[in-house]
Protein backbone atom coordinates (compact mmCIF):
# COMPACT_ATOMS: atom_id res chain seq x y z
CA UNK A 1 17.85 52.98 -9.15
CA UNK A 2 16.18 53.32 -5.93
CA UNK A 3 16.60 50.89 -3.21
CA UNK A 4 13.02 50.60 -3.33
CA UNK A 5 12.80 48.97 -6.56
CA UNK A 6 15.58 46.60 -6.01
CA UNK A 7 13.78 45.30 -3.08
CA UNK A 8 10.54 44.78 -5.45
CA UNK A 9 12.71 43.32 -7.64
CA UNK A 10 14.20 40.74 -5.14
CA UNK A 11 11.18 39.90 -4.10
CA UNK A 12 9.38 39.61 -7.53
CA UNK A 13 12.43 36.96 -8.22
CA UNK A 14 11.86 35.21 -4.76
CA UNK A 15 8.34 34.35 -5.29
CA UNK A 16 8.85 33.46 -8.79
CA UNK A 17 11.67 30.85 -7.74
CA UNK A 18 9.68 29.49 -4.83
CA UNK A 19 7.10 28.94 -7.94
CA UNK A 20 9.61 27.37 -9.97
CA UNK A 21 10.32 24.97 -7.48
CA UNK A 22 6.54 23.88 -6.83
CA UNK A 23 5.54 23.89 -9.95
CA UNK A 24 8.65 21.56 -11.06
CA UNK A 25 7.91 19.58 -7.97
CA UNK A 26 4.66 18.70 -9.84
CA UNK A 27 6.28 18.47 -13.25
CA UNK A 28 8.99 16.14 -11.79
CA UNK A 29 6.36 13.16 -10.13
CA UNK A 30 4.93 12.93 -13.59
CA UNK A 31 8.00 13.57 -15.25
CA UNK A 32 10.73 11.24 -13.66
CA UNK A 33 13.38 12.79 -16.37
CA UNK A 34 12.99 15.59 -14.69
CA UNK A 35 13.62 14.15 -10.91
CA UNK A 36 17.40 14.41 -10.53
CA UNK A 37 17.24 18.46 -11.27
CA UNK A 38 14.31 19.03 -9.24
CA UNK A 39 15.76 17.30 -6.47
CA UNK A 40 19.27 19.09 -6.29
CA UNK A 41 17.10 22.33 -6.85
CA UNK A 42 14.84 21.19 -3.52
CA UNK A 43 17.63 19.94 -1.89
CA UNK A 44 19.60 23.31 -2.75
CA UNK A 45 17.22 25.83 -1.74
CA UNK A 46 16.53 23.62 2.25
CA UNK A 47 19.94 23.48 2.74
CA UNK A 48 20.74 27.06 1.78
CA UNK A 49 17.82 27.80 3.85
CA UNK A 50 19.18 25.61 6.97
CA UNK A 51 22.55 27.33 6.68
CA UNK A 52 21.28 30.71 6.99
CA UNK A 53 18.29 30.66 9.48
CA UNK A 54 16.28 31.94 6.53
CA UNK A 55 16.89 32.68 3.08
CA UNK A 56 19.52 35.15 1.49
CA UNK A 57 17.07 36.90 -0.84
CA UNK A 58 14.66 37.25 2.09
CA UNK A 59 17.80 39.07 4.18
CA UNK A 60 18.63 40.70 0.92
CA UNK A 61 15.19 41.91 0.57
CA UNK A 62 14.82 43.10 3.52
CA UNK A 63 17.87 45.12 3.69
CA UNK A 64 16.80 46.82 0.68
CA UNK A 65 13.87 47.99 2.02
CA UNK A 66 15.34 49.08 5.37
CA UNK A 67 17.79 51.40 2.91
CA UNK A 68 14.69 52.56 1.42
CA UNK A 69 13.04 53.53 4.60
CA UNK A 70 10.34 51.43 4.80
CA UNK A 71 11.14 48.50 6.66
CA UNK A 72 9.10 45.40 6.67
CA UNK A 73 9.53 42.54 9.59
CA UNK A 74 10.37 40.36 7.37
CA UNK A 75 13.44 38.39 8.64
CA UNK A 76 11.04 38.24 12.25
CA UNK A 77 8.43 36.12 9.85
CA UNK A 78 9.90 35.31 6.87
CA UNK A 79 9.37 36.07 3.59
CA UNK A 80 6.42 33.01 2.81
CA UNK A 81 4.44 33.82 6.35
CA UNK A 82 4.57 37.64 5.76
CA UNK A 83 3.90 37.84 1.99
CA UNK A 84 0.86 34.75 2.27
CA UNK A 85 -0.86 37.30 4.88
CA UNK A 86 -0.51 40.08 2.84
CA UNK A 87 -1.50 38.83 -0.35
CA UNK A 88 -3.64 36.23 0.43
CA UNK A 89 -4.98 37.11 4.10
CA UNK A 90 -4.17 33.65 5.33
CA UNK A 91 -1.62 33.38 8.48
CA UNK A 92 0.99 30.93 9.01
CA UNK A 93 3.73 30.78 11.53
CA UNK A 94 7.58 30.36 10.74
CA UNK A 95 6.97 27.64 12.59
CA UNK A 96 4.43 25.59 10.28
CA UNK A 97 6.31 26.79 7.14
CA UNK A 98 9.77 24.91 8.28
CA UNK A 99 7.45 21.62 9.16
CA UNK A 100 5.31 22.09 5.83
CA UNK A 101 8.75 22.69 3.81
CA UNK A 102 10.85 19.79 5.18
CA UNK A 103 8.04 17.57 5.19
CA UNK A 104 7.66 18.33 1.18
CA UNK A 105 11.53 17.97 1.00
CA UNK A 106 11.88 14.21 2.43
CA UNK A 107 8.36 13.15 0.65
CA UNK A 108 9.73 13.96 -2.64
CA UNK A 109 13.18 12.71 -1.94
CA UNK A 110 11.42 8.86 -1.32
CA UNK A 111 9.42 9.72 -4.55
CA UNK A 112 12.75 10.39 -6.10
CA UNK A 113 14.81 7.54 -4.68
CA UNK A 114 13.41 5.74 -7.97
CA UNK A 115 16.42 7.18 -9.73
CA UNK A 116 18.83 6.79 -7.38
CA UNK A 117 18.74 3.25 -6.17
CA UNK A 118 19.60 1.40 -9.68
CA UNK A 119 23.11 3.17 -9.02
CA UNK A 120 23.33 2.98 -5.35
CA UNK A 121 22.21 -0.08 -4.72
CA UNK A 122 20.90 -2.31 -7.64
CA UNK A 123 19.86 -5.81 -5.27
CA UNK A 124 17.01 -3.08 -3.50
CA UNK A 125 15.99 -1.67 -7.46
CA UNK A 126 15.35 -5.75 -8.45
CA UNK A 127 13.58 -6.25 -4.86
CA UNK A 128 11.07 -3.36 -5.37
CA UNK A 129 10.69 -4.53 -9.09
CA UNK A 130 10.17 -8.08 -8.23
CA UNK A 131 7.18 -7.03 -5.15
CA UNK A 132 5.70 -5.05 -7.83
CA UNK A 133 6.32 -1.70 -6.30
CA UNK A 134 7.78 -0.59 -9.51
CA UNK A 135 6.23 -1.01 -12.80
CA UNK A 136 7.86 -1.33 -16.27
């Protein structure tokens, strides 16, 4: 196998996970069943992503293609920035993408704390339920 096609490959599964997790993102607000996995998959992939500076399969990805000769700047951008401009034509900085990706990270965390607080802290669950914040 060349080294090219494992890079394609990598990044063929790196779009189609950052998919995944939008797309459950949007299954999970009208789907609350579905909260708890969505959120440790969310929470998963930022923290991974703080740990590293970036994201393995973007670092993976790009060593693949260095191997293959044709190397792509993508650990300078990042994988999101460099693939939206290609694909898309629309430019984005590494910048906006950590705001835009921690900002969606804490909004659906409060959207999930639904689950959470009748086991963390049951007095604030009857509160909400009482002002009519949550319905039955």
């Amino acid at each position: 196998m060349s080294y090219k096609f494992l890079a394609d490959a990598v990044m063929v599964i790196h779009a189609a996970l950052i998919f995944l997790i939008l797309i459950g993102i949007l299954i999970s607000i009208r789907y609350k069943r579905f909260r708890p996995m969505e959120s440790i998959a969310l929470l998963s992939a930022v923290l991974v992503w703080s740990l590293y500076g970036g994201c393995p399969a973007t670092f993976l990805e790009n060593h693949l293609r260095i191997l293959a000769g044709n190397p792509l700047p993508l650990t300078e951008v990042g994988f999101i920035p460099f693939y939206f401009d290609k694909w898309f034509s629309l430019s984005m900085t590494r910048y906006q993408l950590t705001w835009a990706t921690y900002m969606t990270a804490l909004v659906f965390f409060l959207i999930s704390i639904e689950w959470v607080s009748p086991y963390l802290n049951i007095e604030l669950f009857k509160l909400r339920k009482a002002l009519g914040f949550i319905k039955n």
